[in-house]
Protein backbone atom coordinates (compact mmCIF):
# COMPACT_ATOMS: atom_id res chain seq x y z
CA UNK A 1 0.00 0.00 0.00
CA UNK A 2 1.06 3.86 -0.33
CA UNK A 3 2.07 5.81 2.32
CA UNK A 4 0.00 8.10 3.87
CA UNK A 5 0.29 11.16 1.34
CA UNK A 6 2.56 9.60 -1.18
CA UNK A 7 1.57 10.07 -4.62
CA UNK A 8 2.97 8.62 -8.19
CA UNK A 9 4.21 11.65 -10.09
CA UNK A 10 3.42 11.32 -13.50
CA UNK A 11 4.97 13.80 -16.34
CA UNK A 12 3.07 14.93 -19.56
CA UNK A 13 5.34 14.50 -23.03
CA UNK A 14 5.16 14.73 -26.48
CA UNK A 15 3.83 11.22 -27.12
CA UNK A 16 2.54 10.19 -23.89
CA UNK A 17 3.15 10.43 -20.13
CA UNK A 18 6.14 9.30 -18.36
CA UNK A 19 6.34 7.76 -14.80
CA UNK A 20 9.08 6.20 -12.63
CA UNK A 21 8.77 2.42 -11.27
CA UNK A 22 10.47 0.73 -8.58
CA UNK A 23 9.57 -2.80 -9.56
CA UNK A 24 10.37 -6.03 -7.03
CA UNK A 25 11.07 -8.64 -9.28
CA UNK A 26 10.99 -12.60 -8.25
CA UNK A 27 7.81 -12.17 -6.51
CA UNK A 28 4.91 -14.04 -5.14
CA UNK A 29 2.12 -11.84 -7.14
CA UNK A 30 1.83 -9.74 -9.92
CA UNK A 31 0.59 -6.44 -8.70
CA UNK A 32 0.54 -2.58 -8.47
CA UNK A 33 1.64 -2.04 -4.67
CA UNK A 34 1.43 1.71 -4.43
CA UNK A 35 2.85 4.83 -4.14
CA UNK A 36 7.18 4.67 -3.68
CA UNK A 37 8.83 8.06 -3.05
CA UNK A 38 6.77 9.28 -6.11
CA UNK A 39 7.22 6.19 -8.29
CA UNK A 40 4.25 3.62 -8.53
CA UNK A 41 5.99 0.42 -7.05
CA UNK A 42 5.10 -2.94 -8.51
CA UNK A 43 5.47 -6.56 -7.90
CA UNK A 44 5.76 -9.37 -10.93
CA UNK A 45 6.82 -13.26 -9.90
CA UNK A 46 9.39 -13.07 -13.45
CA UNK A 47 12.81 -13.39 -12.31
CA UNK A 48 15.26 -10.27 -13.76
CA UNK A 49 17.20 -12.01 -15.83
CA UNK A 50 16.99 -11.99 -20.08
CA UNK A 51 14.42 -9.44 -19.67
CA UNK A 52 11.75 -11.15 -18.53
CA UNK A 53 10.94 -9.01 -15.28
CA UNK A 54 10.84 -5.89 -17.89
CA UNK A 55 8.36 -7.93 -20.51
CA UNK A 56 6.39 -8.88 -16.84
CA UNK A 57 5.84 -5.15 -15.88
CA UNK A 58 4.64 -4.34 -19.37
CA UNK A 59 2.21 -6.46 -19.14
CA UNK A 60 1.41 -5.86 -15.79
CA UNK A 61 1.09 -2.39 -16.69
CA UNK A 62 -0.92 -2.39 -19.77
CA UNK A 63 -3.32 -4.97 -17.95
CA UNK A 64 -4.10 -3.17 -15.13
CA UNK A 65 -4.09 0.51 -16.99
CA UNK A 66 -6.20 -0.94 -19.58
CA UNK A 67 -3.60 -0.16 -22.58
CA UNK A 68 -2.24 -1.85 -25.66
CA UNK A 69 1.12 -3.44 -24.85
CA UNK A 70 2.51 -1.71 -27.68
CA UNK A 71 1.91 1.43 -25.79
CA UNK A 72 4.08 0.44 -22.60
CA UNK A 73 7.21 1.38 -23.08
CA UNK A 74 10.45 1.20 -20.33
CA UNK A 75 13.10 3.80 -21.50
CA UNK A 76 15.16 3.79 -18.64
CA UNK A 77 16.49 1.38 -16.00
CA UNK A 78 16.43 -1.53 -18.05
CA UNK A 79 18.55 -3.65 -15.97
CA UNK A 80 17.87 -1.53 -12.35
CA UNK A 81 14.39 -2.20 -9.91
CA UNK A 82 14.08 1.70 -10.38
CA UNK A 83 12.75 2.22 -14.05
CA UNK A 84 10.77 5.13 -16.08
CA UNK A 85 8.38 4.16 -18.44
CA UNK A 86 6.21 5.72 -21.15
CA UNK A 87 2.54 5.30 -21.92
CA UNK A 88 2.28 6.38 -25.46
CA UNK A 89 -0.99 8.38 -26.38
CA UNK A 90 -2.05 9.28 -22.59
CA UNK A 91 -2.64 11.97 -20.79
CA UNK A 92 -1.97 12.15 -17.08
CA UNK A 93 -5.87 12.63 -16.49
CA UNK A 94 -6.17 9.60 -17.92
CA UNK A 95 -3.47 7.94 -16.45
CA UNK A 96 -4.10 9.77 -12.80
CA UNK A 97 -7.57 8.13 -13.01
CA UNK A 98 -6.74 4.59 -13.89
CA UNK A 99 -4.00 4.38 -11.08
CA UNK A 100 -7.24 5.78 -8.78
CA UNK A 101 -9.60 3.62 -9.87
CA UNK A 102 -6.69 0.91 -8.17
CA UNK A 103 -7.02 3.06 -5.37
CA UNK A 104 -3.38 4.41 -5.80
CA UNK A 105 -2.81 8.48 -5.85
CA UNK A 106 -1.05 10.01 -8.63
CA UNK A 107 -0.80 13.46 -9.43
CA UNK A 108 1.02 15.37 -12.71
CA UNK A 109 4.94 16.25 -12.35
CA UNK A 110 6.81 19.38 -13.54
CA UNK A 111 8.63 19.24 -16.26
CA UNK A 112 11.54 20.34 -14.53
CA UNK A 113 11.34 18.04 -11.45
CA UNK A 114 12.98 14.84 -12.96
CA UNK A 115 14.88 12.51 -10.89
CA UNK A 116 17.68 10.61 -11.79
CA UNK A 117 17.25 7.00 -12.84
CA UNK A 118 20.29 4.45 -11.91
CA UNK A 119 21.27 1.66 -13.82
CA UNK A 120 20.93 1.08 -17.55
């Protein structure tokens, strides 16, 4: 569950919106956990190794926001549990009220409020 307060920033671009993950690979479930110091934290049972936690939260994510897998997209992180993603064609309305319809806060970003990502 979130914190009390925590929200998942998400950030408008060009072709979609943009939002960091903190993803706990190896799991027992495949799930959206919450808010994570402004990421949306996830769970998927996929082990990270030849990409197959990163094909897991695609689908995890496109599932539970109701998008084409085509439109999940991770950009950065591909090898790290903290990871950005883009949802091509969305707004963060949309987005904002998908993650609240899982009972998970969001809210939109700044454009000039981006944290770093590690890993590759």
């Amino acid at each position: 569950m979130s914190n009390v307060g925590e929200r998942v920033e998400i950030l408008q671009t060009g072709d979609g919106v943009r939002l960091r993950l903190r993803v706990k690979p190896g799991g027992r479930h495949q799930r959206l956990i919450g808010a994570y110091g402004g990421a949306l934290k996830l769970e998927v049972s996929a082990a990270p190794e030849k990409g197959r936690a990163n094909a897991a939260v695609i689908r995890l994510l496109s599932d539970a926001l109701g998008l084409q897998r085509q439109r999940v997209e991770i950009v950065a992180g591909a090898s790290s549990q903290d990871k950005v993603a883009v949802l091509k064609g969305c707004s963060v309305e949309e987005i904002t009220a998908r993650l609240a319809s899982a009972n998970i806060p969001a809210r939109k970003r700044l454009a000039g409020n981006t944290p770093a990502v590690r890993g590759g």
